[in-house]
Protein backbone atom coordinates (compact mmCIF):
# COMPACT_ATOMS: atom_id res chain seq x y z
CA UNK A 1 -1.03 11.76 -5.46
CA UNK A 2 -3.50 9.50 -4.12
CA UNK A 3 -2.66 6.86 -1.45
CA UNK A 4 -2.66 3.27 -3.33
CA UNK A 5 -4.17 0.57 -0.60
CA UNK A 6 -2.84 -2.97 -1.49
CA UNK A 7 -2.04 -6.28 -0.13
CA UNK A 8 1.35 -6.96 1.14
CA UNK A 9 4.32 -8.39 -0.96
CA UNK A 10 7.18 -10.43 0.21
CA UNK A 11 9.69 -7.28 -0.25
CA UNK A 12 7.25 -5.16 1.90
CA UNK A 13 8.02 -7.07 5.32
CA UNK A 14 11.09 -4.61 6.74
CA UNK A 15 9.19 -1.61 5.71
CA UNK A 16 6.45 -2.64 7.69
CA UNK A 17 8.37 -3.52 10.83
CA UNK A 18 9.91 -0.13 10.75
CA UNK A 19 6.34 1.91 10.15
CA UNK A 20 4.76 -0.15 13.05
CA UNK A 21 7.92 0.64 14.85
CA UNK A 22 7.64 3.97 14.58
CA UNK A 23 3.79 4.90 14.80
CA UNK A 24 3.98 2.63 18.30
CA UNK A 25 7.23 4.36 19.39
CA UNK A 26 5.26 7.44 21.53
CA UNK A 27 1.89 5.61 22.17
CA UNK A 28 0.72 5.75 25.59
CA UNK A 29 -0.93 2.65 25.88
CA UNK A 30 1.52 0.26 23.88
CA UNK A 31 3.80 -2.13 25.31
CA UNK A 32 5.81 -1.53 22.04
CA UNK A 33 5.72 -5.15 20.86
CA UNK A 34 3.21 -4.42 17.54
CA UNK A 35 5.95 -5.17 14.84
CA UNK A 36 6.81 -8.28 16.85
CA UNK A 37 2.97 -9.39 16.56
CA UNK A 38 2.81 -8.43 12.81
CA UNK A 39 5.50 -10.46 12.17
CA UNK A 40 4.10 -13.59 14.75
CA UNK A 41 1.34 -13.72 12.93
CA UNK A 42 2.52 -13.81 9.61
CA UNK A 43 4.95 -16.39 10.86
CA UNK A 44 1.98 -19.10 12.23
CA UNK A 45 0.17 -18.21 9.09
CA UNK A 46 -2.06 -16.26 11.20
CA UNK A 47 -2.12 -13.07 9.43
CA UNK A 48 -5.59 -13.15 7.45
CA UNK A 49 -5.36 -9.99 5.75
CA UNK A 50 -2.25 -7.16 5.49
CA UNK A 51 -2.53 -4.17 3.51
CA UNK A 52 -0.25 -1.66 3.30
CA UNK A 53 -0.64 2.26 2.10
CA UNK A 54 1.36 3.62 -0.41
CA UNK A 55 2.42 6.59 -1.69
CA UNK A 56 4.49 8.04 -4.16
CA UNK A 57 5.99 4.47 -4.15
CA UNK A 58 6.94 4.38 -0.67
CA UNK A 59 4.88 2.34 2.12
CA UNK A 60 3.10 5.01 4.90
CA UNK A 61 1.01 2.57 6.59
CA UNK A 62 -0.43 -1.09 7.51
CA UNK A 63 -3.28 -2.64 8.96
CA UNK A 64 -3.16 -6.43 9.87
CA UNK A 65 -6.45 -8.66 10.03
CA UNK A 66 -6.13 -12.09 12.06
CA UNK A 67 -8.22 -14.48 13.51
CA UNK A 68 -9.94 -14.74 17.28
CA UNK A 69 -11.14 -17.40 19.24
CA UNK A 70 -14.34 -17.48 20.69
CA UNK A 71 -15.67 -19.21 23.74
CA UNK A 72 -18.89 -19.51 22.57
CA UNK A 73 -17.30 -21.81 19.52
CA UNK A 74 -18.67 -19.13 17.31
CA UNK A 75 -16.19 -19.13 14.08
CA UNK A 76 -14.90 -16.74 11.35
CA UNK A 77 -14.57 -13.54 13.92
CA UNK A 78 -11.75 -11.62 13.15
CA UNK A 79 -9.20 -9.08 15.37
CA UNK A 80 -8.53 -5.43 13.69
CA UNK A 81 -4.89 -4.56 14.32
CA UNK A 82 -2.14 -3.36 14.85
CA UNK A 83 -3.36 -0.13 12.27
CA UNK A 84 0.48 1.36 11.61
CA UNK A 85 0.59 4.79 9.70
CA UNK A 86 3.81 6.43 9.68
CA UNK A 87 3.83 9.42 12.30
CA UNK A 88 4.52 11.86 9.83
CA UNK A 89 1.27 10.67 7.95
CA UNK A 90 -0.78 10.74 10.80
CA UNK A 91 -3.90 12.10 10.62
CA UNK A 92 -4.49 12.48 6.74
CA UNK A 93 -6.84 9.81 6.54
CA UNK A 94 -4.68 7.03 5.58
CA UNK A 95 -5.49 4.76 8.83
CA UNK A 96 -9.10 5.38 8.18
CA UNK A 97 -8.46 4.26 4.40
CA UNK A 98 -6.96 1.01 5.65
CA UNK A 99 -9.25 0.13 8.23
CA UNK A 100 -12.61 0.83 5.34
CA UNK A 101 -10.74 -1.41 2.82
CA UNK A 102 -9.52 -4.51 5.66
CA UNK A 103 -13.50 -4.33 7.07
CA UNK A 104 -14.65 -4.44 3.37
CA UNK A 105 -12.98 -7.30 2.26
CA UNK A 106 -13.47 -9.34 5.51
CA UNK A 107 -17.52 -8.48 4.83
CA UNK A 108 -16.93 -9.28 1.81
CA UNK A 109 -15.57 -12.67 2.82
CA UNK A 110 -18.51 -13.71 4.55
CA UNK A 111 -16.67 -13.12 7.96
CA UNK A 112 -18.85 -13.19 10.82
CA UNK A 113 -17.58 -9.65 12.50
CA UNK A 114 -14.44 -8.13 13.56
CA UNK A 115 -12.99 -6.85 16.94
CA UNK A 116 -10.66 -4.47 17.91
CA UNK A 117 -8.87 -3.25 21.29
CA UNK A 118 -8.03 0.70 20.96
CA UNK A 119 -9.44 4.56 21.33
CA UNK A 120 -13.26 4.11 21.62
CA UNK A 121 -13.95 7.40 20.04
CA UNK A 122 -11.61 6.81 17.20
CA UNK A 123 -12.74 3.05 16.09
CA UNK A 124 -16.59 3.77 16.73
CA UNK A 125 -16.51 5.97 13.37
CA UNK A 126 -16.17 2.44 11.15
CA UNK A 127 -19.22 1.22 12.90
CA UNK A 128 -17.19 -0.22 16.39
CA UNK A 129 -18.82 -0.26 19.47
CA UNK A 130 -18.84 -1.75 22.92
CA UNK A 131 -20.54 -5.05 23.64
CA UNK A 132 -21.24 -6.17 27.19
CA UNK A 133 -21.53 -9.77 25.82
CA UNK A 134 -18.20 -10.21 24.64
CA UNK A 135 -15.09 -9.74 26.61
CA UNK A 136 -11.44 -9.36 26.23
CA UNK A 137 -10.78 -10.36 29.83
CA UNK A 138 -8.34 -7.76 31.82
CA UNK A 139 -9.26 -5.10 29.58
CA UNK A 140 -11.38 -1.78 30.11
CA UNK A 141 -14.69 -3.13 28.55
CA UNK A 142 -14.99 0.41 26.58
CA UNK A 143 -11.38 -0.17 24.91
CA UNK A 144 -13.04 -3.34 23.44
CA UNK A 145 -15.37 -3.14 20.76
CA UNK A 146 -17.09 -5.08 18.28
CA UNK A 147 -18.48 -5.07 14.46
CA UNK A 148 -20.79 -7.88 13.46
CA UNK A 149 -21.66 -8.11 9.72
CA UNK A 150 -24.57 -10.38 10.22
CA UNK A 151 -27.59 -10.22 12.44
CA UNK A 152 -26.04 -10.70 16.11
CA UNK A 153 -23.11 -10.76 18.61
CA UNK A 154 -22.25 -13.97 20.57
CA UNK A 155 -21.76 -13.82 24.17
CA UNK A 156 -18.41 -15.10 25.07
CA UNK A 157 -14.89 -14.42 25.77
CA UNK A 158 -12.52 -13.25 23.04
CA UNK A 159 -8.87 -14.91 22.75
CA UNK A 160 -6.28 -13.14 20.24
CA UNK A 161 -3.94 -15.19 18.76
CA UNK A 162 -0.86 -15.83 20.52
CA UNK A 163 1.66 -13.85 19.09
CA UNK A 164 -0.45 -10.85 20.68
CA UNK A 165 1.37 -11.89 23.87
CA UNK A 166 4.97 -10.68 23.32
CA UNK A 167 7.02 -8.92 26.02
CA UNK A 168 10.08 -8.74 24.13
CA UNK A 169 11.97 -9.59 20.87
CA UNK A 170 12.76 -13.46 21.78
């Protein structure tokens, strides 16, 4: 059956905690706090976009789309992430399937270009790569990449919204 890629409903939140829960619970370079920024951002009304997969009925995966802040002032940039599939539906194509469908509607709604920290190799296949000119200060400038949808990439430091800082629950 094919994978149905929709945006979230009110009865979706728990099963979304638990999938980002889970696909975070072995990474190596997680600090295990993704479900706690899915549900920050939601919370400030920061969460521009969240799709979830489903199949059969049941929800396998979620991307979130949020806002950045720019130092350069530039406006309507966008971070990719957390991308949640559940680990049992890893590698099937259903991350890729979210990530296509979040970048085509933020194209789609004139957004300047989208950012995202994570695997070079991985993100660079939906048209990701590393820019010199903007930074995510303390961060491995490879692990930080870029998409612009228009003609050019601002030079400036990249903020994510706060409630990418958690350490824990509170």
């Amino acid at each position: 059956m094919p994978i149905l890629i929709r945006t979230e409903h009110s009865d979706d939140i728990t099963s979304i905690e638990s999938i980002t829960k889970q696909a975070f619970a072995n990474a190596e370079h997680s600090n295990h706090c993704e479900h706690f920024v899915v549900n920050a951002l939601r919370k400030a009304g920061a969460l521009t976009l969240s799709l979830v997969a489903e199949l059969d009925g049941s929800i396998v995966g979620h991307v979130a789309i949020s806002p950045v802040k720019l130092s350069s002032g530039a406006s309507r940039w966008f971070g990719l992430g957390p991308v949640s599939v559940l680990p049992a539906f890893q590698g099937q194509g259903i991350g890729s399937q979210l990530i296509n469908q979040a970048l085509a509607h933020m194209q789609s709604s004139q957004a300047a270009g989208c950012v995202v920290l994570g695997e070079p190799t991985y993100y660079s296949r939906f048209g990701f790569t590393a820019a010199s000119s903007m930074v995510l200060e303390g961060v491995p400038a490879e692990y930080f990449q870029v998409q612009s949808f228009g003609d050019s990439i601002p030079t400036c430091r990249v903020v994510y919204h706060d409630g990418f800082y958690c350490e824990s629950e509170a």
